[in-house]
C-alpha atoms as a PDB file:
ATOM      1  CA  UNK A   1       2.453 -94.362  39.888  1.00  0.00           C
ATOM      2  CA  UNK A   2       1.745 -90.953  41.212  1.00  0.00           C
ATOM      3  CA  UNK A   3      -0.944 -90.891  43.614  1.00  0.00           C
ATOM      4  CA  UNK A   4      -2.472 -87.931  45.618  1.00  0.00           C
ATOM      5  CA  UNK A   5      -2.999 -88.606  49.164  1.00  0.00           C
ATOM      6  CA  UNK A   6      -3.516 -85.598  51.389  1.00  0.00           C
ATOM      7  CA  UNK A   7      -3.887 -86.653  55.373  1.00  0.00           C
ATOM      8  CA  UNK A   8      -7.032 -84.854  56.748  1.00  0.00           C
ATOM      9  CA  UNK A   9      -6.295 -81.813  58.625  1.00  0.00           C
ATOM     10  CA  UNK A  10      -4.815 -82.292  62.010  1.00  0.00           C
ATOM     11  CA  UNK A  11      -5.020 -86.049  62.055  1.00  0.00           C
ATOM     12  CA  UNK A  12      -2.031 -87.789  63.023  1.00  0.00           C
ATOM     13  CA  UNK A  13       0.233 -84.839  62.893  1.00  0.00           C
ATOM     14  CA  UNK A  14       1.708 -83.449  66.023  1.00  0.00           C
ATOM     15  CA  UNK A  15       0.859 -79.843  67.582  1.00  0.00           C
ATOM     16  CA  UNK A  16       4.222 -78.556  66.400  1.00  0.00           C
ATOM     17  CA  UNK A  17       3.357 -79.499  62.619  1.00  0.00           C
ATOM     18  CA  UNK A  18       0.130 -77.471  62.682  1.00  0.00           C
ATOM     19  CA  UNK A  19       2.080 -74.598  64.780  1.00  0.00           C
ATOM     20  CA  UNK A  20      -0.323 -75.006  67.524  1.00  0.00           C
ATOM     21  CA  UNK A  21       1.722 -73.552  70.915  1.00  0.00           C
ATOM     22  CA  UNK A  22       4.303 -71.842  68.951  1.00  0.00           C
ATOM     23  CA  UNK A  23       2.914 -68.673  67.690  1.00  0.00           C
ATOM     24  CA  UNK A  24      -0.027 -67.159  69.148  1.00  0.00           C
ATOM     25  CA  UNK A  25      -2.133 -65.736  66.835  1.00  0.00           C
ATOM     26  CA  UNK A  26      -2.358 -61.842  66.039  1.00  0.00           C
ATOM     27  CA  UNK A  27      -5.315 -59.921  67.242  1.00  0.00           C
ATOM     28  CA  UNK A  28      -7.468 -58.084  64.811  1.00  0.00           C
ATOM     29  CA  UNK A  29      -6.328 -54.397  63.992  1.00  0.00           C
ATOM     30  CA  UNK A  30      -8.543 -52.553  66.185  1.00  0.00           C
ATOM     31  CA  UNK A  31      -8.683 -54.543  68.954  1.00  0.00           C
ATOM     32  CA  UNK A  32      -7.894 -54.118  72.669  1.00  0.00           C
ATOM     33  CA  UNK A  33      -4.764 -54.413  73.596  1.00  0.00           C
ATOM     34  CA  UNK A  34      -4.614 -54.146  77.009  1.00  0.00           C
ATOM     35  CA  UNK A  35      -3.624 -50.469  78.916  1.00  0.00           C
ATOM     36  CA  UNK A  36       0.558 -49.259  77.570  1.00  0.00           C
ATOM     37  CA  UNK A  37       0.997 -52.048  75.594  1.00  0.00           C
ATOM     38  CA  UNK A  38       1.117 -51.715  71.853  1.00  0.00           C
ATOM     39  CA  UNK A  39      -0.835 -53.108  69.535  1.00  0.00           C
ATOM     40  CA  UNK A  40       0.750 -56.714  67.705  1.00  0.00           C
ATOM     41  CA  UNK A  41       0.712 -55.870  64.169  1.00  0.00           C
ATOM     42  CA  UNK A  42       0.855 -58.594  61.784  1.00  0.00           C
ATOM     43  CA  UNK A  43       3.791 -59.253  60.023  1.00  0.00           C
ATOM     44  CA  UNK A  44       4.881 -60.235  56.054  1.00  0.00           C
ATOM     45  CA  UNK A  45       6.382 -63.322  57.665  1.00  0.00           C
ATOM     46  CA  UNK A  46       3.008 -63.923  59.477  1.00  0.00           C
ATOM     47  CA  UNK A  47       0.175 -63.197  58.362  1.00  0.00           C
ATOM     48  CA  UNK A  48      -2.569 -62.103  60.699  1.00  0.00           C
ATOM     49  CA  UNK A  49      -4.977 -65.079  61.886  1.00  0.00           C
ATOM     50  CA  UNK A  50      -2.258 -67.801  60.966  1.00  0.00           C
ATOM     51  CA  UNK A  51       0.686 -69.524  62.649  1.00  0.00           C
ATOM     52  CA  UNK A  52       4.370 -69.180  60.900  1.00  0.00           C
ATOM     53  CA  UNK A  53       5.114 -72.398  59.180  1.00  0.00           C
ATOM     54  CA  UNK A  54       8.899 -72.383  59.776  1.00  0.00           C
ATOM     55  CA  UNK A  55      11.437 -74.808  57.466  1.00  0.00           C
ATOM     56  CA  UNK A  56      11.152 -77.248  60.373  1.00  0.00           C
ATOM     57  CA  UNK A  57       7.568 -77.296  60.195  1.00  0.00           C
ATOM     58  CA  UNK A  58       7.465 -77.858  56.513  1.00  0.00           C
ATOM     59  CA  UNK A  59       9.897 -80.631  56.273  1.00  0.00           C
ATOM     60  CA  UNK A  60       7.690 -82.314  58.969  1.00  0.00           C
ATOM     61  CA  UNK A  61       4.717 -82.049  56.453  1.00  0.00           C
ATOM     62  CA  UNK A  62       6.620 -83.203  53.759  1.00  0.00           C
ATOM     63  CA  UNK A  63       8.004 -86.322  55.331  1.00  0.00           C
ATOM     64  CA  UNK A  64       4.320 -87.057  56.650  1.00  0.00           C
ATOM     65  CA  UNK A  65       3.480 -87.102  53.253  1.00  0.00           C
ATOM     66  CA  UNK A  66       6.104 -89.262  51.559  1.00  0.00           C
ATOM     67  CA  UNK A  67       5.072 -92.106  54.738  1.00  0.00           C
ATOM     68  CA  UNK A  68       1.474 -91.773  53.001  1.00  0.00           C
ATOM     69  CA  UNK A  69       2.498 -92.426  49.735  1.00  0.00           C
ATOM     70  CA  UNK A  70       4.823 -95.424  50.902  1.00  0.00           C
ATOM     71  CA  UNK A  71       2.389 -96.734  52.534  1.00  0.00           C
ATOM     72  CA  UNK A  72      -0.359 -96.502  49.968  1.00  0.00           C
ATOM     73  CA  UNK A  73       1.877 -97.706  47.539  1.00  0.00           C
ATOM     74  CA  UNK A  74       2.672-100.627  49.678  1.00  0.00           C
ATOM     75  CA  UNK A  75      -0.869-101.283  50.383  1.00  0.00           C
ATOM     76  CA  UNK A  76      -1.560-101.925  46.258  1.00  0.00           C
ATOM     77  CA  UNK A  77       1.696-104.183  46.097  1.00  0.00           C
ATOM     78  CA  UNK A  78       0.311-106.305  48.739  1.00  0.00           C
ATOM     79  CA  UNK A  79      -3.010-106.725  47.046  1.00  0.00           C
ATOM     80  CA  UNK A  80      -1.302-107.569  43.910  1.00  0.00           C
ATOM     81  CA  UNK A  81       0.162-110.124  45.816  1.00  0.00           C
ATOM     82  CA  UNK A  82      -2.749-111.481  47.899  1.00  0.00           C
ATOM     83  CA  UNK A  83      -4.888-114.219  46.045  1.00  0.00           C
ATOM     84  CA  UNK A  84      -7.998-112.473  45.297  1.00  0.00           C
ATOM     85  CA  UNK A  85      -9.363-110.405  47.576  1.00  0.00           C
ATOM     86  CA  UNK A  86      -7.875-108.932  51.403  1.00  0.00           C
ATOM     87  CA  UNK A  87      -9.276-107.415  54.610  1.00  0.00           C
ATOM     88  CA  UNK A  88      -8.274-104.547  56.511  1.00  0.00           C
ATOM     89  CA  UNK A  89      -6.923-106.542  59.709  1.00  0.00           C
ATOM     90  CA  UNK A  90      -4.924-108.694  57.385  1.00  0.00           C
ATOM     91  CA  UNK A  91      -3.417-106.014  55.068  1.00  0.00           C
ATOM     92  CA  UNK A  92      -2.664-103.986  58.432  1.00  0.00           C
ATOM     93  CA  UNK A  93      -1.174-107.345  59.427  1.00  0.00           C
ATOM     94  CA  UNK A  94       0.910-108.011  56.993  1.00  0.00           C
ATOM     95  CA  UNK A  95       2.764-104.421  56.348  1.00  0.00           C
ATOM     96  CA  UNK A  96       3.071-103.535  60.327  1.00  0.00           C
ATOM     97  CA  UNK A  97       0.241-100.598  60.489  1.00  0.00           C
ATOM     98  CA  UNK A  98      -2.624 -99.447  62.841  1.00  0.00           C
ATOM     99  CA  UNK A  99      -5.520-100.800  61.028  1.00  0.00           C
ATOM    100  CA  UNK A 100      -7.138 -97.435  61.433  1.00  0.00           C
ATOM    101  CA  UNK A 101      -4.001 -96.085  59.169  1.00  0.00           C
ATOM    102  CA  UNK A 102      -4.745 -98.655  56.986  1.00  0.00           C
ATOM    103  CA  UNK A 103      -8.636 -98.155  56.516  1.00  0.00           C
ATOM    104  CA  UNK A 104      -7.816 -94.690  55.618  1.00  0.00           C
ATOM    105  CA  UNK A 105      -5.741 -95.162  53.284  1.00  0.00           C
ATOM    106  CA  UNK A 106      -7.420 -97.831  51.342  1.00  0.00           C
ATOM    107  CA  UNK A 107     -10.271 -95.633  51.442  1.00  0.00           C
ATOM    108  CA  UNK A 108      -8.252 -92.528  49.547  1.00  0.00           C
ATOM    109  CA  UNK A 109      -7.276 -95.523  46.946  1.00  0.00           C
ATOM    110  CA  UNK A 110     -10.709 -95.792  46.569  1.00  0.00           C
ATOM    111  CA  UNK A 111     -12.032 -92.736  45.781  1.00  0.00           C
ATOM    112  CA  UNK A 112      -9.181 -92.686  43.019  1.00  0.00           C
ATOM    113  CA  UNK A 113     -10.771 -96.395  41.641  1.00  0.00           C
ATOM    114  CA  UNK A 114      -6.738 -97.482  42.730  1.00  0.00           C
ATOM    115  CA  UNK A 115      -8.827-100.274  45.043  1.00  0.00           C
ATOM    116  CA  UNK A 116     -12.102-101.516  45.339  1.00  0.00           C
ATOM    117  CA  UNK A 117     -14.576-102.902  48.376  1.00  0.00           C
ATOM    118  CA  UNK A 118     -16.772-105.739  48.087  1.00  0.00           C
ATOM    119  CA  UNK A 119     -20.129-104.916  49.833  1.00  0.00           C
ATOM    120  CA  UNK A 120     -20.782-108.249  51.157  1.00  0.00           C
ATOM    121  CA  UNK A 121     -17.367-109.265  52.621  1.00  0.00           C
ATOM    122  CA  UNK A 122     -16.036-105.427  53.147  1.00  0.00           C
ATOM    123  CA  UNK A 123     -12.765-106.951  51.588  1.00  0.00           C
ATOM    124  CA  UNK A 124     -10.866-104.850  49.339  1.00  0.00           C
ATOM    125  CA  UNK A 125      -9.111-105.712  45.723  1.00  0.00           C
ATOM    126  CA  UNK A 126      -7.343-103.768  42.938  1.00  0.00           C
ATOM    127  CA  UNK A 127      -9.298-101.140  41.312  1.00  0.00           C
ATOM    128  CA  UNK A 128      -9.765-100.965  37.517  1.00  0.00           C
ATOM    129  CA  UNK A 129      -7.632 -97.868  37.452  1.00  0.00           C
ATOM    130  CA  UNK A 130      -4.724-100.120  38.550  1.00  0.00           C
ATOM    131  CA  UNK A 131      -5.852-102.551  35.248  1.00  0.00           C
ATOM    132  CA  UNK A 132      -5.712 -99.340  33.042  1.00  0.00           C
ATOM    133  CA  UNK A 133      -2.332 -97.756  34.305  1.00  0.00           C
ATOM    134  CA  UNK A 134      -0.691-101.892  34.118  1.00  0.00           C
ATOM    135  CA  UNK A 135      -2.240-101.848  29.755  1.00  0.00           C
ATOM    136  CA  UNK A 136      -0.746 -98.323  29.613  1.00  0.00           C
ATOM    137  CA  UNK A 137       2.643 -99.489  30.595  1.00  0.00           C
ATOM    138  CA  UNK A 138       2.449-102.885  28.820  1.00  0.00           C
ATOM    139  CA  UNK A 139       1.941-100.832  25.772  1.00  0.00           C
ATOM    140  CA  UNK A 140       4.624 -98.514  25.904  1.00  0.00           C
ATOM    141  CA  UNK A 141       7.296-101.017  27.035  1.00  0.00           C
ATOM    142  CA  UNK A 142       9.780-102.124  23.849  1.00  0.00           C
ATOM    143  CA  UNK A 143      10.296-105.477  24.354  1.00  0.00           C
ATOM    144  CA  UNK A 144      12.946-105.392  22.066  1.00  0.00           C
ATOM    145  CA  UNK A 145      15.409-102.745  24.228  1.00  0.00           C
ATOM    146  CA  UNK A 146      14.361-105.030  27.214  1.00  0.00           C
ATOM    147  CA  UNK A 147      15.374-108.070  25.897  1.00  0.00           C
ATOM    148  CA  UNK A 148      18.539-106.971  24.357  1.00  0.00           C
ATOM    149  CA  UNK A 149      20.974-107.002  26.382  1.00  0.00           C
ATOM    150  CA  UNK A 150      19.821-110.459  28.027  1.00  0.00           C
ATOM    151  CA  UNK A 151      20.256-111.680  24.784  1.00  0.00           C
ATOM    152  CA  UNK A 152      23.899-110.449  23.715  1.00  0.00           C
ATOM    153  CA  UNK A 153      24.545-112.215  27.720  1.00  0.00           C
ATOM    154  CA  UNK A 154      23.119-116.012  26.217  1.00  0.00           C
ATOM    155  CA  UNK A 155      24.514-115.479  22.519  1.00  0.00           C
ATOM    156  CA  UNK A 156      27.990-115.282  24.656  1.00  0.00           C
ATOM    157  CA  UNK A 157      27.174-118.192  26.920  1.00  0.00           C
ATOM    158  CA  UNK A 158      25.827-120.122  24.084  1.00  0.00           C
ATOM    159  CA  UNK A 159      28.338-119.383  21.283  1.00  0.00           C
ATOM    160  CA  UNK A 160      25.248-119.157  18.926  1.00  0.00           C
ATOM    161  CA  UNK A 161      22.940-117.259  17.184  1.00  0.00           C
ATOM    162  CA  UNK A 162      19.857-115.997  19.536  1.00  0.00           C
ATOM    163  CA  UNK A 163      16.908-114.842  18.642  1.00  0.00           C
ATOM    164  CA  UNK A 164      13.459-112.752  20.018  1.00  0.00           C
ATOM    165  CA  UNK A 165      10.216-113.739  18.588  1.00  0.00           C
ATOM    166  CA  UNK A 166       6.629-112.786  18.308  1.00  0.00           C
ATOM    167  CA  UNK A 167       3.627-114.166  16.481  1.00  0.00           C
ATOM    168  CA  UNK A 168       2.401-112.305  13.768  1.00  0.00           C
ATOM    169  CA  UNK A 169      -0.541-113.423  12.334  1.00  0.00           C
ATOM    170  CA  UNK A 170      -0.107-117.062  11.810  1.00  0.00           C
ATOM    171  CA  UNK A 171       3.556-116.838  11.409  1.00  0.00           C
ATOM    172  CA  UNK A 172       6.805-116.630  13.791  1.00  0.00           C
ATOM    173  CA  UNK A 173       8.622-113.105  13.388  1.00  0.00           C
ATOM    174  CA  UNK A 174      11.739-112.337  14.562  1.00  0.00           C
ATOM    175  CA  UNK A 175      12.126-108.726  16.269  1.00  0.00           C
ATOM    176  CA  UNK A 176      16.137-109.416  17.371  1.00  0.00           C
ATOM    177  CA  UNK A 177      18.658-110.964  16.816  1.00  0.00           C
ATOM    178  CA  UNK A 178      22.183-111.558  18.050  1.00  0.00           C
ATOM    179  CA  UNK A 179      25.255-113.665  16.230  1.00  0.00           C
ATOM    180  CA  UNK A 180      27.189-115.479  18.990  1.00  0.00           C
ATOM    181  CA  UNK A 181      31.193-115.898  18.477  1.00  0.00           C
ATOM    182  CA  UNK A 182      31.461-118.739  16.348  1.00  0.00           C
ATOM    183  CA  UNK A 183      32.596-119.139  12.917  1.00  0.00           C
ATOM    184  CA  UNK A 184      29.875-120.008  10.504  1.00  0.00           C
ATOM    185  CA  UNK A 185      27.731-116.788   9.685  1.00  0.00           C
ATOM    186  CA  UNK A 186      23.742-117.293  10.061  1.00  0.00           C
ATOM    187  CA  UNK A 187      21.446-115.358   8.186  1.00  0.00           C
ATOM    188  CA  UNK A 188      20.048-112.226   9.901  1.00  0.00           C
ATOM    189  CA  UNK A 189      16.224-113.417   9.871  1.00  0.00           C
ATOM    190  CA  UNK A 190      15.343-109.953  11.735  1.00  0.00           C
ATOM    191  CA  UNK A 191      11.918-108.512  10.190  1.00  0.00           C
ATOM    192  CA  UNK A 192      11.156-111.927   8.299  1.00  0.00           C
ATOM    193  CA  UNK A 193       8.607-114.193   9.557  1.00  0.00           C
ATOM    194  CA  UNK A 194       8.948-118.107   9.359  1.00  0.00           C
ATOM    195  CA  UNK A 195       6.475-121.034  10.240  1.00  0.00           C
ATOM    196  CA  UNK A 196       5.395-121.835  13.881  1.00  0.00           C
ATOM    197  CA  UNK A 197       4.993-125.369  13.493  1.00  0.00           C
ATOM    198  CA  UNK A 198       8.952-126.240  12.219  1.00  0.00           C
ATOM    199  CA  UNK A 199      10.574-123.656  14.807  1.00  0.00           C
ATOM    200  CA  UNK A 200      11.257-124.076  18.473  1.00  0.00           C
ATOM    201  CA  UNK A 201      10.141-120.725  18.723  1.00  0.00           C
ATOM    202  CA  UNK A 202       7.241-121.206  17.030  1.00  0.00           C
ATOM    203  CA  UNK A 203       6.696-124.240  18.749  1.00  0.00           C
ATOM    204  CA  UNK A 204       7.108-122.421  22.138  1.00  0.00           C
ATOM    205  CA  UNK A 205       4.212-119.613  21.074  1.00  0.00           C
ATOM    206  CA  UNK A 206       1.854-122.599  19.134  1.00  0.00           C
ATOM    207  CA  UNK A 207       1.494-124.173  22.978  1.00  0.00           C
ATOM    208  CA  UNK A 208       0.698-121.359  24.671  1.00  0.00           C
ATOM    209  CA  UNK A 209      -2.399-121.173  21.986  1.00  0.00           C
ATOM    210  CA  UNK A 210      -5.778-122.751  22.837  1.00  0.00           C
ATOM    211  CA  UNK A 211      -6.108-126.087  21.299  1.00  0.00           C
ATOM    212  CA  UNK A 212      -8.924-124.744  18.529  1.00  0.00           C
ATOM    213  CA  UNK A 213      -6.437-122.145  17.360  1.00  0.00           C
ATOM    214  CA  UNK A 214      -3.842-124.793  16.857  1.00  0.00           C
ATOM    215  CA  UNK A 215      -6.295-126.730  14.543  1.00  0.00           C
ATOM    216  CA  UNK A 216      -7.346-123.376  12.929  1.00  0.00           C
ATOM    217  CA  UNK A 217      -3.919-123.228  11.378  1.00  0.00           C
ATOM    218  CA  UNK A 218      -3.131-126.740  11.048  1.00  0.00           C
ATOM    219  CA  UNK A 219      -6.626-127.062   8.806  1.00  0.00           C
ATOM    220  CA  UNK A 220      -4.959-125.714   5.461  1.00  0.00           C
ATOM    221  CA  UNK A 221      -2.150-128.312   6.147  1.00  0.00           C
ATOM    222  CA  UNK A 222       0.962-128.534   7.266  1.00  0.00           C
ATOM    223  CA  UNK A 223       3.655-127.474   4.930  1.00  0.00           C
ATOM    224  CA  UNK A 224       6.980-129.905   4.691  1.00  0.00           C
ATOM    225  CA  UNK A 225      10.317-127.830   4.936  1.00  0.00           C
ATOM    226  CA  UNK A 226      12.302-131.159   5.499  1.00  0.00           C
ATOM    227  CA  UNK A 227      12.236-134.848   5.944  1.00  0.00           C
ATOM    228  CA  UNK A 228      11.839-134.169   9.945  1.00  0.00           C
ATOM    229  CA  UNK A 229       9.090-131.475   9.058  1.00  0.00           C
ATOM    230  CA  UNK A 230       6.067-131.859  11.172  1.00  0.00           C
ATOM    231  CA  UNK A 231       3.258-132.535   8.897  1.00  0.00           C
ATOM    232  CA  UNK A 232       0.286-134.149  10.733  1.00  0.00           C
ATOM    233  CA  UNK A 233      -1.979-132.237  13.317  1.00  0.00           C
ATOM    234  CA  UNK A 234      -2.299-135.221  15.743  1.00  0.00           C
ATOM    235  CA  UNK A 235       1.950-135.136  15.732  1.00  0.00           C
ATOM    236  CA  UNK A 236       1.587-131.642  15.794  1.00  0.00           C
ATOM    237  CA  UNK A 237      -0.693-131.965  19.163  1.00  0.00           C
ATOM    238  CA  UNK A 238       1.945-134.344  20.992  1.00  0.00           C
ATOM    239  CA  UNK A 239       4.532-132.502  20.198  1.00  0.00           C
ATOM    240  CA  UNK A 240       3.076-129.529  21.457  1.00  0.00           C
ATOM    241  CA  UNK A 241       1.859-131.327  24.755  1.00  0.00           C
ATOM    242  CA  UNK A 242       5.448-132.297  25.110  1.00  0.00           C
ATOM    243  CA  UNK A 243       6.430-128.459  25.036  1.00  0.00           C
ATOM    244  CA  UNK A 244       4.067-127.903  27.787  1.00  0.00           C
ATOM    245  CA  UNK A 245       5.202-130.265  29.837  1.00  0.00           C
ATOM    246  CA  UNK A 246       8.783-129.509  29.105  1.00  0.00           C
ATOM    247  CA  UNK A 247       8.695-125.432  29.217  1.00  0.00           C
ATOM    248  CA  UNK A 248      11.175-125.433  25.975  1.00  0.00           C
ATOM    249  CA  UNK A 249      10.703-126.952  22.562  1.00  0.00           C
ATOM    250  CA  UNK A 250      13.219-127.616  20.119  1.00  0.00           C
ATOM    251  CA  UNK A 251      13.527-128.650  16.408  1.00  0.00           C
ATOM    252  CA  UNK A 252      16.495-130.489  14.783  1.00  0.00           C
ATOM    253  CA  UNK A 253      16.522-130.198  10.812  1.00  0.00           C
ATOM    254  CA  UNK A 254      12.410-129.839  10.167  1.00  0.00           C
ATOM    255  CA  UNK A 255      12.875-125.852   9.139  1.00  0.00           C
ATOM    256  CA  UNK A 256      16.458-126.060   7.000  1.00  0.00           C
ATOM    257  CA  UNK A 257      18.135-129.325   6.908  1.00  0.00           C
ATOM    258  CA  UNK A 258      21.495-129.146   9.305  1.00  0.00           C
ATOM    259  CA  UNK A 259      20.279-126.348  11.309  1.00  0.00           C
ATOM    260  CA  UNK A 260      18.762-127.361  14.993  1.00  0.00           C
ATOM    261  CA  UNK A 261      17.527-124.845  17.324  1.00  0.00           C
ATOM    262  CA  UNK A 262      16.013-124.596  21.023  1.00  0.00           C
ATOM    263  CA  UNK A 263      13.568-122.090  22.203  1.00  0.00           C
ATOM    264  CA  UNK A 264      12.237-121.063  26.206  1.00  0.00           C
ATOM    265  CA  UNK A 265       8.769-118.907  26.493  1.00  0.00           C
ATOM    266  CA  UNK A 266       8.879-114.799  27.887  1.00  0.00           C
ATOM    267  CA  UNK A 267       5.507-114.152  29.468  1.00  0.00           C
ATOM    268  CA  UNK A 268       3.752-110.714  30.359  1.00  0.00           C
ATOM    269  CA  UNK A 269       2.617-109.324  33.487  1.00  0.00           C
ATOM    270  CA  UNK A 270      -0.609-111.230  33.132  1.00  0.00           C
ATOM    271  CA  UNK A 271       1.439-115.057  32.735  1.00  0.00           C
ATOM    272  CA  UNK A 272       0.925-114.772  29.241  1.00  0.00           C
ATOM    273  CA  UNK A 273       3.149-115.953  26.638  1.00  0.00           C
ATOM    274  CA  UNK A 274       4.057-113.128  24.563  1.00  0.00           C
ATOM    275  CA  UNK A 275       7.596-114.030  22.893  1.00  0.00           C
ATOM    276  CA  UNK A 276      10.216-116.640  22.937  1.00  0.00           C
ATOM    277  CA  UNK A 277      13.841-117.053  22.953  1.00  0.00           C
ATOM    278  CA  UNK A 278      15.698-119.442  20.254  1.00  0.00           C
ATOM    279  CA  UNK A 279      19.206-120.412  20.129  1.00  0.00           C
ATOM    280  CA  UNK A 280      20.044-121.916  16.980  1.00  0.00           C
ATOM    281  CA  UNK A 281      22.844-123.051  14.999  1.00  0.00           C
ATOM    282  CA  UNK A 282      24.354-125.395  12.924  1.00  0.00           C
ATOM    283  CA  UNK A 283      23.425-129.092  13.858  1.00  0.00           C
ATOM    284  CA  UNK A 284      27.306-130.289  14.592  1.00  0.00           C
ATOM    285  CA  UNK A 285      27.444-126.913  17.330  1.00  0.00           C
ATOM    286  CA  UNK A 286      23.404-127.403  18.250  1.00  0.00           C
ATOM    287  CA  UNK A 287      23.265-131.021  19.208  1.00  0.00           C
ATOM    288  CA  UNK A 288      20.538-132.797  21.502  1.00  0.00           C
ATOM    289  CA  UNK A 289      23.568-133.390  24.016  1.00  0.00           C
ATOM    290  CA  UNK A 290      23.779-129.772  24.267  1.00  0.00           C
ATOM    291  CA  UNK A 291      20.035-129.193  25.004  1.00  0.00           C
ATOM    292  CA  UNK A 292      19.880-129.361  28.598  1.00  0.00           C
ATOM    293  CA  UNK A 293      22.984-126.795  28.663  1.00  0.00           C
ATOM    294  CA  UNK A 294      21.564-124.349  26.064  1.00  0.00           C
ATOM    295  CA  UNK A 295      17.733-124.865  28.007  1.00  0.00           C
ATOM    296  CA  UNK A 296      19.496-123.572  31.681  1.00  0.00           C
ATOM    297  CA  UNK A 297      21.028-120.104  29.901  1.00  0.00           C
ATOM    298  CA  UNK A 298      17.916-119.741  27.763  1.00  0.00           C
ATOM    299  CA  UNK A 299      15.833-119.696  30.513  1.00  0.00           C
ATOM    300  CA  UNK A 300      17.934-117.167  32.522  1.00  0.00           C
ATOM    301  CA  UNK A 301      17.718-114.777  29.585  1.00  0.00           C
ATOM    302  CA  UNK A 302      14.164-115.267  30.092  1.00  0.00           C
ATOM    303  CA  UNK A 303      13.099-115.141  33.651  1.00  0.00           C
ATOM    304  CA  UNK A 304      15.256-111.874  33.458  1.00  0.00           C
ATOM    305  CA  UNK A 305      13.315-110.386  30.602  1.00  0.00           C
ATOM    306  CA  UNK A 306       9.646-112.164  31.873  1.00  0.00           C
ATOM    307  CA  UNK A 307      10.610-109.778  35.584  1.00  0.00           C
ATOM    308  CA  UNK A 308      11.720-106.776  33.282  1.00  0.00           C
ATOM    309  CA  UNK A 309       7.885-106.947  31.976  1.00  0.00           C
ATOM    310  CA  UNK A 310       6.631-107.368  35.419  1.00  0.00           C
ATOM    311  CA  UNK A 311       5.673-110.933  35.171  1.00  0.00           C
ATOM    312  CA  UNK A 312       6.388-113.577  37.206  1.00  0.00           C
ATOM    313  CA  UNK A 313       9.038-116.595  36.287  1.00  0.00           C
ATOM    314  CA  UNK A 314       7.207-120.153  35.948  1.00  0.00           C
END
């Protein structure tokens, strides 16, 4: 985040940064010089009225400037972090500054809309601007790229097929996928969508939904791929409540009879549940023994990928 922060003239910087005592300033041309003694004519290097601003000078300003910055941005990744809302004292606290450095500082934020001050408590929070720049980057972040490489990582861990998922419409679509090194071939399901409610991937995204949404798409009925299919809203409810609980789902033989699979939610930088990761296989390879095995590397793959997105791990 690029942020312009400009100290006010002369505050905090030495008498050497501003060239004060180092170069006396030319007179005016035309002015008394004093008896025999000739007349200081400005030079290229110096222009008359102003003080030379030599390399050392420069770098001096420079560095001031970078502190600013460091510290500004350190200010706004505190308040990120802070529950709500923070005061001066305890910001100034907290990242080791003179609360007068701090004040004026969160006041620059401010004029930019980076922060904002609540009138009755004087406490400060983050701006909308900050809201705005987090959308932007949400936006232009491919989940895909991100996820990857954590997902070649568990397809070797796992020896199976792994998968990335988002919901489209009412449907579970799969954006990746990567074969692990075993010996039955899976069907690349990249680009096709499948049912939520006989996935663990599409159980995974159908918890994270608000309970009316659920029985929006349970209300046409609940299709039977299998014998283990999940046909009935009020099993579709406790199984879902289970997930929650849980933080993985898993479905053995209710999408395609012999193939079991287990699935762990990737959130955003808001918490939310935007994708999930399935491992999935043939049920002799994906058995319930393995679950709590295939669970731990799943959710490695997707703490890694939640932090890529700037979300927090639950």
């Amino acid at each position: 985040m690029a942020l312009e922060i400009t100290p006010p003239p002369g505050h905090g910087l030495p008498a050497a940064a501003l060239g004060v005592g180092r170069v006396p300033a030319a007179p005016l041309p035309g002015a008394a010089t004093g008896q025999g003694r000739e007349p200081v004519r400005p030079s290229a290097a110096a222009p008359a009225g102003r003080a030379a601003t030599t390399d050392a000078d420069r770098h001096l300003l420079d560095g001031n400037a970078v502190r600013s910055v460091d510290r500004a941005a350190a200010l706004l990744l505190a308040l990120g972090e802070c529950a709500g809302e923070a005061g001066v004292t305890e910001l100034a606290r907290r990242l080791g500054l003179h609360k007068s450095t701090a004040s004026r500082l969160l006041a620059t934020l401010q004029r930019r809309g980076l922060v904002e001050q609540d009138e009755e408590t004087g406490k400060y929070r983050l701006g909308l601007v900050v809201i705005r720049l987090a959308e932007r980057a949400e936006r232009t972040l491919d989940l895909r790229s991100i996820a990857l490489p954590e997902l070649e990582r568990l397809a070797r861990a796992t020896r199976e097929t792994v998968t990335l998922g988002i919901l489209e419409g009412d449907a579970y679509l799969t954006v990746a996928q990567v074969d692990g090194p075993n010996m039955v071939a899976c069907p690349d399901w990249t680009g096709r969508t499948t049912p939520l409610h006989c996935v663990a991937s599409g159980k995974v995204l159908l918890a994270a939904m608000a309970e009316r949404d659920v029985m929006r798409l349970a209300r046409p009925g609940l299709a039977a791929r299998t014998e283990r299919t999940i046909t009935t809203l009020e099993t579709l409810m406790e199984e879902l409540s289970r997930v929650r609980r849980r933080g993985y789902a898993t479905a053995f033989s209710e999408w395609i009879e012999g193939t079991n699979g287990v699935a762990v939610p990737v959130a955003d930088a808001r918490g939310r549940v935007i994708a999930s990761i399935g491992v999935w296989g043939a049920d002799f390879r994906v058995t319930p023994s393995r679950t709590a095995e295939i669970v731990t590397s799943a959710r490695v793959a997707a703490v890694a990928v939640t932090t890529r997105l700037g979300g927090l791990p639950a």
